[in-house]
Structure formats: C-alpha cells, structure tokens
Protein backbone atom coordinates (compact mmCIF):
# COMPACT_ATOMS: atom_id res chain seq x y z
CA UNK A 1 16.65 46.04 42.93
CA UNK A 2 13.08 45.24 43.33
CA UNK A 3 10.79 43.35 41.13
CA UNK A 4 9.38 45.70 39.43
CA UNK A 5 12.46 47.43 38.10
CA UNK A 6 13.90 44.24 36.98
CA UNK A 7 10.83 43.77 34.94
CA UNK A 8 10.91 46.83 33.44
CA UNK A 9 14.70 46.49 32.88
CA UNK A 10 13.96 43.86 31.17
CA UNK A 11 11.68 44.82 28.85
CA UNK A 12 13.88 47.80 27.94
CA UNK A 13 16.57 45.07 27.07
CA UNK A 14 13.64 42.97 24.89
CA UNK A 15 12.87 46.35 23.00
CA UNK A 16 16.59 47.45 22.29
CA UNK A 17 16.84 43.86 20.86
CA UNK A 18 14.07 44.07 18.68
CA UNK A 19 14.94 46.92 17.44
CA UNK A 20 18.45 46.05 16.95
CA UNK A 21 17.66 42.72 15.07
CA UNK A 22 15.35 44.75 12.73
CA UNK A 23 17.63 47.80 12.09
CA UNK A 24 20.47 45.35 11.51
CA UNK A 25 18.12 43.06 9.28
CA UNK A 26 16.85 46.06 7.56
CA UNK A 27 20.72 46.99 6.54
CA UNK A 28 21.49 43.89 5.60
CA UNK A 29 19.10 43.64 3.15
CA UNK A 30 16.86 40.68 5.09
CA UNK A 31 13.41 40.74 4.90
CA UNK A 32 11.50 40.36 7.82
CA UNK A 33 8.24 38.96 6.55
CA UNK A 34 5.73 36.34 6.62
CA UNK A 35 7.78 34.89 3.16
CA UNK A 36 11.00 36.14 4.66
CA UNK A 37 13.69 34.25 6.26
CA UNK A 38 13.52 32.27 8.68
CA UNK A 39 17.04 33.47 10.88
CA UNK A 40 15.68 37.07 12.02
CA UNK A 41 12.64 35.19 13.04
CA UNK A 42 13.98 33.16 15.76
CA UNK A 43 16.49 36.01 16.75
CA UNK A 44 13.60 38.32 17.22
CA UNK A 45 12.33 35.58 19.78
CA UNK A 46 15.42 34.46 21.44
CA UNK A 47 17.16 37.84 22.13
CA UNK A 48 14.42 38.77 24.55
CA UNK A 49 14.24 35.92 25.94
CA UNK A 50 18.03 36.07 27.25
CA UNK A 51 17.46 39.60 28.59
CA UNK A 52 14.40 37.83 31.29
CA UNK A 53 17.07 34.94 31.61
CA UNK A 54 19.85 37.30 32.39
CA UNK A 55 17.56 39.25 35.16
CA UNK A 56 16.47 35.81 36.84
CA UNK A 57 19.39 34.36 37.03
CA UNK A 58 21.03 37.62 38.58
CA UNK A 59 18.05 37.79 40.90
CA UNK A 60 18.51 34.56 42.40
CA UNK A 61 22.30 35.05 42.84
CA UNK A 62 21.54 38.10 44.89
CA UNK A 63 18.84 35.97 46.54
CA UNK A 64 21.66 32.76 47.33
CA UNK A 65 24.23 35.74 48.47
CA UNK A 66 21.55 36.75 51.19
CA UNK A 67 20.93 33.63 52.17
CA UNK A 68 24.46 32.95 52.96
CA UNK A 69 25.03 36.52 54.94
C-alpha cells in the first residue's frame, strides 16, 4: 500500500469511529455536550487515534519484512 492510501484508510477508520461512538452514545441516552459526560469525550479522541496507530505499526512491519528479504 502506499502512503497515501494508508492515510486515507485511516481516516475512513477515524470517521466510522466517530460516528459509531456518537450513534451508540446517542442510543444510550449519553449526552455528548460541553456539560455532558466526560467517557464519550475521550472515546471520541482515542478511537481515532488507534486506527493511525494500527496503520503505522502495520506499515513498519511491512517495512522490517522488506528489510529482511
């Protein structure tokens, strides 16, 4: 794969998580608000965040496997 479409796979992966945490947040009855809680907060900034870890750390075991060939 080449940079670019690990980026954008990436960001694809950010979005669905977003969305996810919200729609799941919204059926749940959680607020997602300025006065709201505090948990869907910090899940709407870590689930991204392990969709770019997930693509780097694949990346650079591709990278090591090439190396080795």
């Amino acid at each position: 794969m080449k940079n670019k479409t690990k980026l954008i796979l990436a960001n694809v992966i950010a979005f669905l998580a977003v969305v996810t945490v919200l729609s799941v947040s919204n059926l749940l009855g959680v607020q997602v608000e300025a006065s709201g809680s505090i948990i869907p907060k910090v899940l709407l900034f870590v689930l991204p965040q392990i969709g770019f870890i997930y693509f780097y750390l694949k990346s650079s075991e591709e990278e090591s496997k090439k190396a080795m060939a």
